[in-house]
C-alpha atoms as a PDB file:
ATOM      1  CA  UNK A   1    -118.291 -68.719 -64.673  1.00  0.00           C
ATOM      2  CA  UNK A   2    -114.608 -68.471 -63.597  1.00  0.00           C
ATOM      3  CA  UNK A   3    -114.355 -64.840 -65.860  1.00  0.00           C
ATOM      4  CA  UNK A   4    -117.226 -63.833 -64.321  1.00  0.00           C
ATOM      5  CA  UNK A   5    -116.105 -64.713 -60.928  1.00  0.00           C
ATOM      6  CA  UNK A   6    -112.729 -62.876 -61.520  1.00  0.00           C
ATOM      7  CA  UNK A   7    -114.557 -59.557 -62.559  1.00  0.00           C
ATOM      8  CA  UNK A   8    -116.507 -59.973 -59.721  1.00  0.00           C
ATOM      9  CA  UNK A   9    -113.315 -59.775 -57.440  1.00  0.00           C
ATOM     10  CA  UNK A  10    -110.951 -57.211 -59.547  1.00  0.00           C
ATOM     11  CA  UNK A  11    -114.291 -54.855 -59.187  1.00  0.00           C
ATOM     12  CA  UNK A  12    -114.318 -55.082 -55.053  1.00  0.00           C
ATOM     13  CA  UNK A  13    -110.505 -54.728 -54.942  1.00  0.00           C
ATOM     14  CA  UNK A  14    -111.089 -51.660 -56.909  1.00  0.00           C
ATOM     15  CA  UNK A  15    -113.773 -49.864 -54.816  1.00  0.00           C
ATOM     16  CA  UNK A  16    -112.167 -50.898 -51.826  1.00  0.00           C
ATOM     17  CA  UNK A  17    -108.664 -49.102 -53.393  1.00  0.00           C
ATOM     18  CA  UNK A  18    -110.965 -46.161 -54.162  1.00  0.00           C
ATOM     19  CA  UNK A  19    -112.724 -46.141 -50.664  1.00  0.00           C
ATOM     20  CA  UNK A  20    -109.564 -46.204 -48.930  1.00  0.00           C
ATOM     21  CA  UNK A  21    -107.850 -43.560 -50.994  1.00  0.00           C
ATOM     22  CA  UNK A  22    -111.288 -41.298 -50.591  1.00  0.00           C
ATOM     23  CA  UNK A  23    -111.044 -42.149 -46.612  1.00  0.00           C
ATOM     24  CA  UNK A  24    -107.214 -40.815 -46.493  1.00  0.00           C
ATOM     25  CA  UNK A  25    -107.683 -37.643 -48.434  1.00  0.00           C
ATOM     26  CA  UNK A  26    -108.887 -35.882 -46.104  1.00  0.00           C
ATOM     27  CA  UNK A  27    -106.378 -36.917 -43.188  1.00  0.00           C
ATOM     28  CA  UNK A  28    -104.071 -35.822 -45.931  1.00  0.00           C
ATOM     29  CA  UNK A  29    -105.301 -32.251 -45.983  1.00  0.00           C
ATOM     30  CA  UNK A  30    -106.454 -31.924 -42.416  1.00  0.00           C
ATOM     31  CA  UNK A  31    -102.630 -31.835 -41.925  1.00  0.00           C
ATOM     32  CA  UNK A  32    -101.724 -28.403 -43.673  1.00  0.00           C
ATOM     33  CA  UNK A  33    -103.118 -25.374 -42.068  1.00  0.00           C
ATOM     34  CA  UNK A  34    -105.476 -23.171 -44.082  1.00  0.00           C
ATOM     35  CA  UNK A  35    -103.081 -20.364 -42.913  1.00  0.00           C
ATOM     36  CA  UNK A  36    -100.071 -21.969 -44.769  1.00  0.00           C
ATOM     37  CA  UNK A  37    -102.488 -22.076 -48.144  1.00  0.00           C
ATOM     38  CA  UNK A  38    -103.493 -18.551 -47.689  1.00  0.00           C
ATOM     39  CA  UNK A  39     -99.971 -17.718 -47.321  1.00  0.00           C
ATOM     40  CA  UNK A  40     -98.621 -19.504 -50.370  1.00  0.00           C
ATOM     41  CA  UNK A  41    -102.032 -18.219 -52.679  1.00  0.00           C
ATOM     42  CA  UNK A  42    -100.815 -14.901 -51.342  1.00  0.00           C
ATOM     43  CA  UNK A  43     -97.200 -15.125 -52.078  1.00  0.00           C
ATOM     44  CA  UNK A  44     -98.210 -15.558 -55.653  1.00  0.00           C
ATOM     45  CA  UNK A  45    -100.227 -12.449 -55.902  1.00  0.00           C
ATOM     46  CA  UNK A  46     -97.411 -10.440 -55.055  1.00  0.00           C
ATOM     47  CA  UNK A  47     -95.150  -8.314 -57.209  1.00  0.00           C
ATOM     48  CA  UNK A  48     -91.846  -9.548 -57.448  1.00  0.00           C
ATOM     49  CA  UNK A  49     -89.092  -7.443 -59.019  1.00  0.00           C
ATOM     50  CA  UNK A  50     -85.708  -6.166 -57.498  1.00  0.00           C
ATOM     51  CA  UNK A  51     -85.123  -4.402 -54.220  1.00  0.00           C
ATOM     52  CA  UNK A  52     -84.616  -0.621 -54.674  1.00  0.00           C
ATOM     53  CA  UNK A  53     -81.784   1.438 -53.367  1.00  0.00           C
ATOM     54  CA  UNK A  54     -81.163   2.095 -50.015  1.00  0.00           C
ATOM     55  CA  UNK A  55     -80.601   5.518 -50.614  1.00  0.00           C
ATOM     56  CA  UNK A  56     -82.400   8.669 -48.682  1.00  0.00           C
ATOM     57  CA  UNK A  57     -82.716   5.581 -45.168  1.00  0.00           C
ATOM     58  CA  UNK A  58     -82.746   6.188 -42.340  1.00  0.00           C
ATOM     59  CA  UNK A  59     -84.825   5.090 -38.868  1.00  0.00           C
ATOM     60  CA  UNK A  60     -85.703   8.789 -38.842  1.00  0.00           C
ATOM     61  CA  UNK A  61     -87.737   8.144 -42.140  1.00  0.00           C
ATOM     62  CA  UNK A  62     -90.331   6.207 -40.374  1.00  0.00           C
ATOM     63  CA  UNK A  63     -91.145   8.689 -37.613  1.00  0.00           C
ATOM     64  CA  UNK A  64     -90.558   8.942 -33.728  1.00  0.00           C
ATOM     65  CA  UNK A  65     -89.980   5.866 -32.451  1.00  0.00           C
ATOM     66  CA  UNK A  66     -92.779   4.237 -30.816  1.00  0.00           C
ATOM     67  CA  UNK A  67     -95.402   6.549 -31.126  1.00  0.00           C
ATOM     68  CA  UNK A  68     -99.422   6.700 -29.488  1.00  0.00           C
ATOM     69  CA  UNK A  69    -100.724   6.428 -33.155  1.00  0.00           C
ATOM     70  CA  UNK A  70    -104.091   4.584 -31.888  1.00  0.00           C
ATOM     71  CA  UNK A  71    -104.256   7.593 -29.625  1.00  0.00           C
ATOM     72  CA  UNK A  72    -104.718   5.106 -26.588  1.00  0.00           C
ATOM     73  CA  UNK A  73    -102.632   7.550 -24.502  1.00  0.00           C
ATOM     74  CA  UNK A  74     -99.792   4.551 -24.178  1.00  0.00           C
ATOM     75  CA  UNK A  75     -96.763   4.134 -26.728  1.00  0.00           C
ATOM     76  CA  UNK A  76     -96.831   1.322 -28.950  1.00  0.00           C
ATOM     77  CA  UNK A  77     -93.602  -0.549 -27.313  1.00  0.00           C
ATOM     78  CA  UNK A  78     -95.893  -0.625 -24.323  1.00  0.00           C
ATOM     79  CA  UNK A  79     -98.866  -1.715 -25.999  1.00  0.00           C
ATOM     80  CA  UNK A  80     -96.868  -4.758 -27.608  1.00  0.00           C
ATOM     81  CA  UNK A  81     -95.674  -5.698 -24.171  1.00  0.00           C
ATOM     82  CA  UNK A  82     -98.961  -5.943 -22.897  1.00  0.00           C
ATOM     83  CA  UNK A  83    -100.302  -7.629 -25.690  1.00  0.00           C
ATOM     84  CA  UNK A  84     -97.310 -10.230 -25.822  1.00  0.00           C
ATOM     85  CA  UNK A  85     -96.022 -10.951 -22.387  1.00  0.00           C
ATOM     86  CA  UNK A  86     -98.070 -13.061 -20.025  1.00  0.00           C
ATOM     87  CA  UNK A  87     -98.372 -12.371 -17.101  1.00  0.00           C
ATOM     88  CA  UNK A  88     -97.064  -9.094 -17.136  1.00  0.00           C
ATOM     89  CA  UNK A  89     -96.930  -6.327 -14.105  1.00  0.00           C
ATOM     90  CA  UNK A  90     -97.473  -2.692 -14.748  1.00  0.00           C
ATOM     91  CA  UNK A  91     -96.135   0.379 -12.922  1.00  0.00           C
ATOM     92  CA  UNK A  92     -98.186   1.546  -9.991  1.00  0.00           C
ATOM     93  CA  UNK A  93    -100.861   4.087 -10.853  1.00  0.00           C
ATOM     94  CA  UNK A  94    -100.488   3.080 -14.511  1.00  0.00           C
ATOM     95  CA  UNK A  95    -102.408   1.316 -17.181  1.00  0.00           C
ATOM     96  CA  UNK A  96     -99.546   1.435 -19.956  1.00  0.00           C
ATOM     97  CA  UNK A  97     -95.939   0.931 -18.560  1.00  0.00           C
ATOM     98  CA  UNK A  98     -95.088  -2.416 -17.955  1.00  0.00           C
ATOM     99  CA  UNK A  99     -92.506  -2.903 -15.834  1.00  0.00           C
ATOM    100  CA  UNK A 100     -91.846  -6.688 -15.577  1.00  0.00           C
ATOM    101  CA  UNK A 101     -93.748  -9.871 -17.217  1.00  0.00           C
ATOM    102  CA  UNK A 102     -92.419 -13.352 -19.161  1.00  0.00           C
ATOM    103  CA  UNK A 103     -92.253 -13.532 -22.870  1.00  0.00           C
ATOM    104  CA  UNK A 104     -92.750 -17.307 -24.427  1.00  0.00           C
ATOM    105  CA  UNK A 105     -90.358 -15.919 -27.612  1.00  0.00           C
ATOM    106  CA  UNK A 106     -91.732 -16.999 -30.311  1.00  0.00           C
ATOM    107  CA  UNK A 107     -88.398 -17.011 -32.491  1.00  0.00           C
ATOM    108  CA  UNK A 108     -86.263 -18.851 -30.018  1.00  0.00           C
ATOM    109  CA  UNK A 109     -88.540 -20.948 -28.173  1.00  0.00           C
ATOM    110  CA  UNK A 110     -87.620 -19.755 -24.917  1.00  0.00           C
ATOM    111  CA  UNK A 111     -88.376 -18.246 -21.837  1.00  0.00           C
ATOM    112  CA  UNK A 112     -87.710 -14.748 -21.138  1.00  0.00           C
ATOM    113  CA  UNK A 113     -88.172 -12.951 -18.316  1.00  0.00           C
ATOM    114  CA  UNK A 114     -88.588  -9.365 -18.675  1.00  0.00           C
ATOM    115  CA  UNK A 115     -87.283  -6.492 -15.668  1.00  0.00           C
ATOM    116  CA  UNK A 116     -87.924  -2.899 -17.176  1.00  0.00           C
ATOM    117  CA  UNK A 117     -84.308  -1.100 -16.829  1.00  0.00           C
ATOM    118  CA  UNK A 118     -82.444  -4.266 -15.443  1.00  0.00           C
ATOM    119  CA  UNK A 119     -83.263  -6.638 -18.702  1.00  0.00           C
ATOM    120  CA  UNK A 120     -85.051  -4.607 -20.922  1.00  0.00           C
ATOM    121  CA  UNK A 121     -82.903  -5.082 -23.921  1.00  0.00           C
ATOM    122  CA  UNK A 122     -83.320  -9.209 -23.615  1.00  0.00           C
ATOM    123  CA  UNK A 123     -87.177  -8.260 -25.058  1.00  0.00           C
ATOM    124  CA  UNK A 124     -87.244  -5.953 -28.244  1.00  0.00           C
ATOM    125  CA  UNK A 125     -89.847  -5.145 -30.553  1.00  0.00           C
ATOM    126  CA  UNK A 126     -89.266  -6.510 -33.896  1.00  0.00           C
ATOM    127  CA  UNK A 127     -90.621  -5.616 -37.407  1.00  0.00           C
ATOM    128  CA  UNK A 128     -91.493  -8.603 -38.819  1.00  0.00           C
ATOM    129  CA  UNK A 129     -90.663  -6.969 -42.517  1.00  0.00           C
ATOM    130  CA  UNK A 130     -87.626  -5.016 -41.212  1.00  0.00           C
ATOM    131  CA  UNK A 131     -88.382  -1.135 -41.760  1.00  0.00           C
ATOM    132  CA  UNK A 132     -85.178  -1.157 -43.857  1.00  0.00           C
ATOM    133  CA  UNK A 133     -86.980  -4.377 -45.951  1.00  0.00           C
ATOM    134  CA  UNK A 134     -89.740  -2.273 -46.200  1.00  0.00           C
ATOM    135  CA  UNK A 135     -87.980   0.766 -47.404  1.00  0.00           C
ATOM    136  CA  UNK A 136     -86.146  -1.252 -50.496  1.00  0.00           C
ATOM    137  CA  UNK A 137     -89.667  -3.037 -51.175  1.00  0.00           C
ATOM    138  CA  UNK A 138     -91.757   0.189 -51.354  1.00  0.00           C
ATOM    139  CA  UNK A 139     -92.095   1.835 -48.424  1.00  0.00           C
ATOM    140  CA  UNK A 140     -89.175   4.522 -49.872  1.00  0.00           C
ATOM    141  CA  UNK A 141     -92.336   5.770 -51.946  1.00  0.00           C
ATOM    142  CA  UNK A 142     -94.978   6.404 -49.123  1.00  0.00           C
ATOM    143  CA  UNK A 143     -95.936   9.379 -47.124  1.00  0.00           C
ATOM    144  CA  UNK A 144     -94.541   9.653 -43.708  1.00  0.00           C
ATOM    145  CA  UNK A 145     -97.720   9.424 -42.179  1.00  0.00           C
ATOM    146  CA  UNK A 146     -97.876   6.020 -44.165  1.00  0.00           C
ATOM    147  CA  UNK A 147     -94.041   5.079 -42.779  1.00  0.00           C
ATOM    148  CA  UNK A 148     -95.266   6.117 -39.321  1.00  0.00           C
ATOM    149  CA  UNK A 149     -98.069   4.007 -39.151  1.00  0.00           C
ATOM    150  CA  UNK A 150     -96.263   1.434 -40.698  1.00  0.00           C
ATOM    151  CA  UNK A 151     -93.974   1.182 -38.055  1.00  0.00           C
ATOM    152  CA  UNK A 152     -96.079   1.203 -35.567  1.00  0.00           C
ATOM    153  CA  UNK A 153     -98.388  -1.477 -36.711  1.00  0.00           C
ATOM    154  CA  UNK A 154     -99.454  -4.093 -33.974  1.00  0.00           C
ATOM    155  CA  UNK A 155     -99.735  -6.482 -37.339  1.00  0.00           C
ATOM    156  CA  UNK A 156     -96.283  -5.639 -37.892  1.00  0.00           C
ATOM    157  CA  UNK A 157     -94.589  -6.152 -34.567  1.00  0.00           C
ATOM    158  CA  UNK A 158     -93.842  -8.932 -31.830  1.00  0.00           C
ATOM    159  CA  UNK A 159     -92.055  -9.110 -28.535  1.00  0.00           C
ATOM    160  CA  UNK A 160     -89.229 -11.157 -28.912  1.00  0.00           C
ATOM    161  CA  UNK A 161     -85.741 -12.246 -28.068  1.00  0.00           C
ATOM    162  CA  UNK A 162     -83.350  -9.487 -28.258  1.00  0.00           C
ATOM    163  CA  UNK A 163     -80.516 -11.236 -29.498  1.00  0.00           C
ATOM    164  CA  UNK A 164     -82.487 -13.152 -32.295  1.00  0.00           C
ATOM    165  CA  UNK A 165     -83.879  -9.622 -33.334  1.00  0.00           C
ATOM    166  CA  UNK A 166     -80.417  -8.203 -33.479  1.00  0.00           C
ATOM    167  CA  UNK A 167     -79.188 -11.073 -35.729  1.00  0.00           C
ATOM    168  CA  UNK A 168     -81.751 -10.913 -38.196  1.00  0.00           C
ATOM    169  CA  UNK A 169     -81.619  -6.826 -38.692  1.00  0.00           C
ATOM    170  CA  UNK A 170     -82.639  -5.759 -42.004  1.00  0.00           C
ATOM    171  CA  UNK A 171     -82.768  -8.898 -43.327  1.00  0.00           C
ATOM    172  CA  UNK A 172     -85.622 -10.118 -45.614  1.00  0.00           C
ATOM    173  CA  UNK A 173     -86.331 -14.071 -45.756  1.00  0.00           C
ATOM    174  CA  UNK A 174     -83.956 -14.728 -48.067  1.00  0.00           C
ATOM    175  CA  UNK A 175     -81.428 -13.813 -45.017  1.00  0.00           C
ATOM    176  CA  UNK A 176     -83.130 -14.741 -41.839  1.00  0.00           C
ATOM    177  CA  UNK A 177     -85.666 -16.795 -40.605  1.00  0.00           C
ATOM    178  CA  UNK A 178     -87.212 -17.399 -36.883  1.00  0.00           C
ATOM    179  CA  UNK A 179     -85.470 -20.747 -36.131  1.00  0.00           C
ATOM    180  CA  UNK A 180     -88.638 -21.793 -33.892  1.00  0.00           C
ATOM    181  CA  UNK A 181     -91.111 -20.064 -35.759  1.00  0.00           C
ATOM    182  CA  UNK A 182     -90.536 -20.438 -39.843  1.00  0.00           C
ATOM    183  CA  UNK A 183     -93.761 -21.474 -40.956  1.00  0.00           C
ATOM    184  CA  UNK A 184     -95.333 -17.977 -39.111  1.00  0.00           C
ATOM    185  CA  UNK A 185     -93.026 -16.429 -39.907  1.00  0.00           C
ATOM    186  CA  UNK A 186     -92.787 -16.705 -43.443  1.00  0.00           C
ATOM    187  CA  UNK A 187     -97.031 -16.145 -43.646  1.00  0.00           C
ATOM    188  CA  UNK A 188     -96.589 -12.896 -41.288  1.00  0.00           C
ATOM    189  CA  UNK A 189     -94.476 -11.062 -43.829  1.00  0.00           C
ATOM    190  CA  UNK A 190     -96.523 -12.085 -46.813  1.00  0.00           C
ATOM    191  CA  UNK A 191     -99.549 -11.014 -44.892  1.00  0.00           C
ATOM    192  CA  UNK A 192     -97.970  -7.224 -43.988  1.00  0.00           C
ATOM    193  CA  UNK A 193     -96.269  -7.601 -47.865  1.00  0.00           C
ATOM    194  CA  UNK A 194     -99.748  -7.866 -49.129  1.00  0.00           C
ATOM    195  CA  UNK A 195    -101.519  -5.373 -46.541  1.00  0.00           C
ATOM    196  CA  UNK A 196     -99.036  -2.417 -47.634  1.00  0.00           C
ATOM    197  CA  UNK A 197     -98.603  -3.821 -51.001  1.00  0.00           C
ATOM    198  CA  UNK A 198     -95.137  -4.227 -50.585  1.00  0.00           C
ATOM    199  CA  UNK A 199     -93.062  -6.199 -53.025  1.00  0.00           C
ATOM    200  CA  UNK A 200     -90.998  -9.493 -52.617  1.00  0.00           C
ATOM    201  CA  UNK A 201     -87.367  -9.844 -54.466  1.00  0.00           C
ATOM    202  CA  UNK A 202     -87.001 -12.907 -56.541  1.00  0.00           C
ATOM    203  CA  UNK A 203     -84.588 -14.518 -54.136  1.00  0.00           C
ATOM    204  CA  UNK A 204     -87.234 -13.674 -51.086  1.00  0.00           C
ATOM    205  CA  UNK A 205     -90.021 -14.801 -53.441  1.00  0.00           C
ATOM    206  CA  UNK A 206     -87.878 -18.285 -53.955  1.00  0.00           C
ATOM    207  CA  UNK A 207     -87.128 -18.813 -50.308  1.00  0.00           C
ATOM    208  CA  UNK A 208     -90.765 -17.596 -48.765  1.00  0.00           C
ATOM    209  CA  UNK A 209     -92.426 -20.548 -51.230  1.00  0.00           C
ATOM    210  CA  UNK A 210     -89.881 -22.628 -50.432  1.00  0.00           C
ATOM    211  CA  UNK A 211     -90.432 -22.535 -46.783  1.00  0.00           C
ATOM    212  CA  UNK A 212     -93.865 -22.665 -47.399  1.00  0.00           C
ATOM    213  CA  UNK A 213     -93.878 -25.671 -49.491  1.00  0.00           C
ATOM    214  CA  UNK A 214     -91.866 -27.269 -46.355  1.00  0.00           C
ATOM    215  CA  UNK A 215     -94.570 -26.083 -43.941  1.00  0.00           C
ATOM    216  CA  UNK A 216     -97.299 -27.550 -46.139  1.00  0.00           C
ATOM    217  CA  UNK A 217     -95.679 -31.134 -46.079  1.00  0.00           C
ATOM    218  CA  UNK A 218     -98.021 -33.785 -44.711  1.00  0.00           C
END
């Protein structure tokens, strides 16, 4: 009676184990983004082999800067303003120049307020995969309609802080990081790595899953 009173017990202590471990699972996974798995499933479909030479680069190689590809009659800089800085003002009797509007930067966390002329440099227009990145990755192979498109790519540019966007310059991951914005980051340049099937270095490839590993942390 006594054996049969123990199995009895070890059997509810065991579906209640299993119940609560089945209950928690889900929290568990609720707490990583599906953004951060489609970034690290990505990351592993890409090529990864050594960055080619820098040689034949130059801004020049990607086109005009800031050209009406979409053929919306406004210049891309202009088009990333509007899309990125809220609320933003345009010039009188215009529906593409902005002349003042606040940036929440998503690199540095801050604040920026924007004055065309007076603080224009404090908000640049970054390539999230730096064109030089690009160029050592790939993009030294493409047409220069490709490059121009490239670099004019709403998916490839934000509005952010001018000095962050000056220290970072041509780096890849492996060199630079958004200190406020990692996780985004790091799943922004897989995505435009895997729409212009660019490839990753090993030490990029190392340091993207890294940081993604970090972002997927419960």
């Amino acid at each position: 009676m006594r054996r049969a009173l123990a199995l009895v017990v070890i059997a509810a202590v065991c579906l209640g184990s299993a119940a609560s471990t089945a209950s928690s699972s889900p929290a568990v996974r609720a707490t990583t983004p599906r953004w951060v798995g489609t970034a690290i499933n990505r990351l592993a479909k890409l090529v990864v082999k050594p960055a080619a030479p820098m040689a034949g680069y130059s801004r020049a190689r990607f086109g005009p800067a800031w050209q009406d590809v979409d053929r919306n009659h406004c210049d891309t800089r202009d088009d990333i303003l509007r899309r990125d800085l809220k609320p933003f003002t345009l010039k009188p009797a215009s529906s593409c120049v902005v002349v003042s509007g606040d940036l929440n930067d998503p690199y540095t966390g801050k604040i920026i307020h924007f004055v065309r002329g007076a603080t224009s440099t404090a908000v640049q227009i970054d390539h999230v995969v730096a064109l030089a990145a690009a160029w050592r990755t790939g993009a030294a192979d493409w047409r220069p309609h490709r490059r121009l498109f490239y670099a004019n790519d709403p998916d490839v540019l934000l509005a952010v802080d001018g000095p962050a966007n000056e220290q970072k310059s041509d780096n890849d991951a492996s060199g630079w990081v958004a200190p406020q914005y990692t996780c985004r980051y790091v799943a922004q340049q897989v995505a435009i790595k895997r729409k212009y099937t660019l490839w990753v270095t090993p030490t990029e490839h190392d340091r993207m899953a890294q940081y993604l590993a970090a972002c997927s942390v419960p």
